[in-house]
N, C-alpha and C. Protein backbone atom coordinates (compact mmCIF):
# COMPACT_ATOMS: atom_id res chain seq x y z
N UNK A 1 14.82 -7.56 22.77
CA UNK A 1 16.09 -8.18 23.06
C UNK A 1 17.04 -7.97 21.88
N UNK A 2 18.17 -7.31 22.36
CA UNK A 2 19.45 -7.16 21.21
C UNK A 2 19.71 -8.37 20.38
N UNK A 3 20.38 -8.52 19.03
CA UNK A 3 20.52 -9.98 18.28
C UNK A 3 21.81 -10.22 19.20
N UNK A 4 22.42 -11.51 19.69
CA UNK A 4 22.69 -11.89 19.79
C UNK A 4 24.52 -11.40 19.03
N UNK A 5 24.64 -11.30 18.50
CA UNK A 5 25.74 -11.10 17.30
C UNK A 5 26.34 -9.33 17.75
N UNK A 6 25.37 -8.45 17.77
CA UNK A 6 25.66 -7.52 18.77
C UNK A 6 25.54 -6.22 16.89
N UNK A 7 24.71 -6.72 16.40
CA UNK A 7 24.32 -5.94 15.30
C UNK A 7 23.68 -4.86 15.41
N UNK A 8 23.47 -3.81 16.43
CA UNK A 8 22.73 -2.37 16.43
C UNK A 8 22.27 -1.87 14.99
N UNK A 9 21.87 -1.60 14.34
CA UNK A 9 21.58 -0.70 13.21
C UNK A 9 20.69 0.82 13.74
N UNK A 10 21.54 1.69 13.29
CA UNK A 10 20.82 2.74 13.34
C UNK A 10 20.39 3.85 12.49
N UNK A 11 19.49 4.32 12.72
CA UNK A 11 19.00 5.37 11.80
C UNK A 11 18.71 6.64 11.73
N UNK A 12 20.16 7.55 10.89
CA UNK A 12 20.10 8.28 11.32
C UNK A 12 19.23 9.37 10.92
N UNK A 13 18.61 8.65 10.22
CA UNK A 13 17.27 10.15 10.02
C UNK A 13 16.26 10.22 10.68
N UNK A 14 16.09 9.49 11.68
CA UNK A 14 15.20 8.82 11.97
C UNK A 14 15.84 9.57 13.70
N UNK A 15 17.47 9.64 14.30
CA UNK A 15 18.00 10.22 15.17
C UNK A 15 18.08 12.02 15.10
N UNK A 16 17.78 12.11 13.67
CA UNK A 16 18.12 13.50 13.54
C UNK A 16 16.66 14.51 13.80
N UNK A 17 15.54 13.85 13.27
CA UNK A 17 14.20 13.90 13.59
C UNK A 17 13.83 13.94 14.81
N UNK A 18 14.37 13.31 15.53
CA UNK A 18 14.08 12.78 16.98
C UNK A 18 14.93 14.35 17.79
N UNK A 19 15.80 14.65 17.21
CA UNK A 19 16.77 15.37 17.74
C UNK A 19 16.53 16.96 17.44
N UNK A 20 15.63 17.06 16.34
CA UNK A 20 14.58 18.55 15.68
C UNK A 20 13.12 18.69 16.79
N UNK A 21 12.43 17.43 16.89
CA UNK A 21 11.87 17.58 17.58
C UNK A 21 12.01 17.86 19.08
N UNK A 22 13.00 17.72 19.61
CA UNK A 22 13.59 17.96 21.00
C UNK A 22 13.67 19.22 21.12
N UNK A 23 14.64 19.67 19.89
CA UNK A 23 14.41 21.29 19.61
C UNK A 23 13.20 22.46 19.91
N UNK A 24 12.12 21.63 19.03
CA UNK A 24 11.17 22.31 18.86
C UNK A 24 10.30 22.23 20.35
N UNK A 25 10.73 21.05 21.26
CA UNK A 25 9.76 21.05 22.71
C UNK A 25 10.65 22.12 23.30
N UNK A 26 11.71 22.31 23.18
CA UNK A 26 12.64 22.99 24.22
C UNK A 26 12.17 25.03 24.03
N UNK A 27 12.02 24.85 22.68
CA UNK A 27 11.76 26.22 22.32
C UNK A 27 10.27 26.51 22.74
N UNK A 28 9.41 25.72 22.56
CA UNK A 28 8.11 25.79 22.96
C UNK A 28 8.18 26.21 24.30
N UNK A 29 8.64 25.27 25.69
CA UNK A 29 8.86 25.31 27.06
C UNK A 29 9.17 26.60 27.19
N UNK A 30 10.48 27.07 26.26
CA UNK A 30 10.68 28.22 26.62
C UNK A 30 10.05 29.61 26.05
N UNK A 31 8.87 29.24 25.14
CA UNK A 31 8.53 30.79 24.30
C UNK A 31 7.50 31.37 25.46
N UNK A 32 7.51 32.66 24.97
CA UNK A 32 6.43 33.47 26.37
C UNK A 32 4.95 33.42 25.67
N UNK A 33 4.72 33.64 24.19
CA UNK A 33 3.70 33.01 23.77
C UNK A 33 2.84 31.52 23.64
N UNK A 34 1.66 31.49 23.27
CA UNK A 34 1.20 30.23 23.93
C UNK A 34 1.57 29.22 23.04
N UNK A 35 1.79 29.57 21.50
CA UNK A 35 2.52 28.52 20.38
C UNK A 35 3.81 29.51 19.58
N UNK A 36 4.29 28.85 18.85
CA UNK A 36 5.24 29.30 18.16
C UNK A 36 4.98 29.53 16.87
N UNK A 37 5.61 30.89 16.67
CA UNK A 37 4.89 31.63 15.33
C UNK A 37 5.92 30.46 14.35
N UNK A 38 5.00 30.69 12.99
CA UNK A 38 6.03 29.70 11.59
C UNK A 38 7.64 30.09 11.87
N UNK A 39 7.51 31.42 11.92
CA UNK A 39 9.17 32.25 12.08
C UNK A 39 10.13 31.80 12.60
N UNK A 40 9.50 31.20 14.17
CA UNK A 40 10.08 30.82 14.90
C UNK A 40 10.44 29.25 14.99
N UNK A 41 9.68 28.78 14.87
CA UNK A 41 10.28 27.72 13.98
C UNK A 41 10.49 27.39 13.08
N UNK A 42 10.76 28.07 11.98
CA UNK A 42 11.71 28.41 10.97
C UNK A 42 13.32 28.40 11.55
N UNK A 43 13.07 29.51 12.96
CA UNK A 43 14.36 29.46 13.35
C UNK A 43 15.27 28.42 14.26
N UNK A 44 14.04 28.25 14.81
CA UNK A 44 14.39 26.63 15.46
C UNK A 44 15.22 25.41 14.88
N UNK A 45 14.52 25.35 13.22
CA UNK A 45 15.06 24.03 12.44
C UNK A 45 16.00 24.12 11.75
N UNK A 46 16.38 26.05 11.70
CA UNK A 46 17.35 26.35 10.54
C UNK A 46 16.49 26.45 9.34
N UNK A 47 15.77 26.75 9.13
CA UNK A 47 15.45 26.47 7.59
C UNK A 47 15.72 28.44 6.93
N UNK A 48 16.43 28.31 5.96
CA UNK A 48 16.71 28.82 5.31
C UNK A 48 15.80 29.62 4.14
N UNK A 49 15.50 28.75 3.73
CA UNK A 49 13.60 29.38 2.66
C UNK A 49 13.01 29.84 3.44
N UNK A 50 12.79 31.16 2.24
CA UNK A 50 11.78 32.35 2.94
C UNK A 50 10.51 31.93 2.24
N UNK A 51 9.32 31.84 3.52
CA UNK A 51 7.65 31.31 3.37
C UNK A 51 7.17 32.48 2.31
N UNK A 52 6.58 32.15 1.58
CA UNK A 52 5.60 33.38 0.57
C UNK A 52 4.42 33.69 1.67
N UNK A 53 4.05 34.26 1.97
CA UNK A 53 3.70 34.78 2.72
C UNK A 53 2.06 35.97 1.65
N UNK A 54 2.68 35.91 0.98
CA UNK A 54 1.69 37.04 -0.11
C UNK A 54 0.64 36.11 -0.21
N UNK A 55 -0.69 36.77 -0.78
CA UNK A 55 -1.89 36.08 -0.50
C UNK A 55 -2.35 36.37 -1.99
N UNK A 56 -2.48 35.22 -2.68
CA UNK A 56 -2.69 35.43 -4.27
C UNK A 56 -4.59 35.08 -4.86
């Protein structure tokens, strides 16, 4: 039940998370493979940093 006073608080990291993950079901639904390579969700979230990938 809402307070009374009509105080919502929201959170938006907490909306933005919610809103990456939506992302990431939508891209899934739609990939022709059975999961999504790192790459691709890399590209999904935006992320910018390139994975090291080299094997030390």
């Amino acid at each position: 039940m809402a307070p009374v006073g009509g105080t919502a608080v929201q959170d938006h990291v907490a909306l933005a998370e919610i809103e990456l993950c939506g992302e990431l079901i939508i891209a899934a639904s739609t990939a022709d493979e059975e999961r999504l390579s790192l790459e691709s969700i890399d590209e999904v979230l935006k992320v910018a940093e390139e994975r090291d990938t080299s094997a030390d």
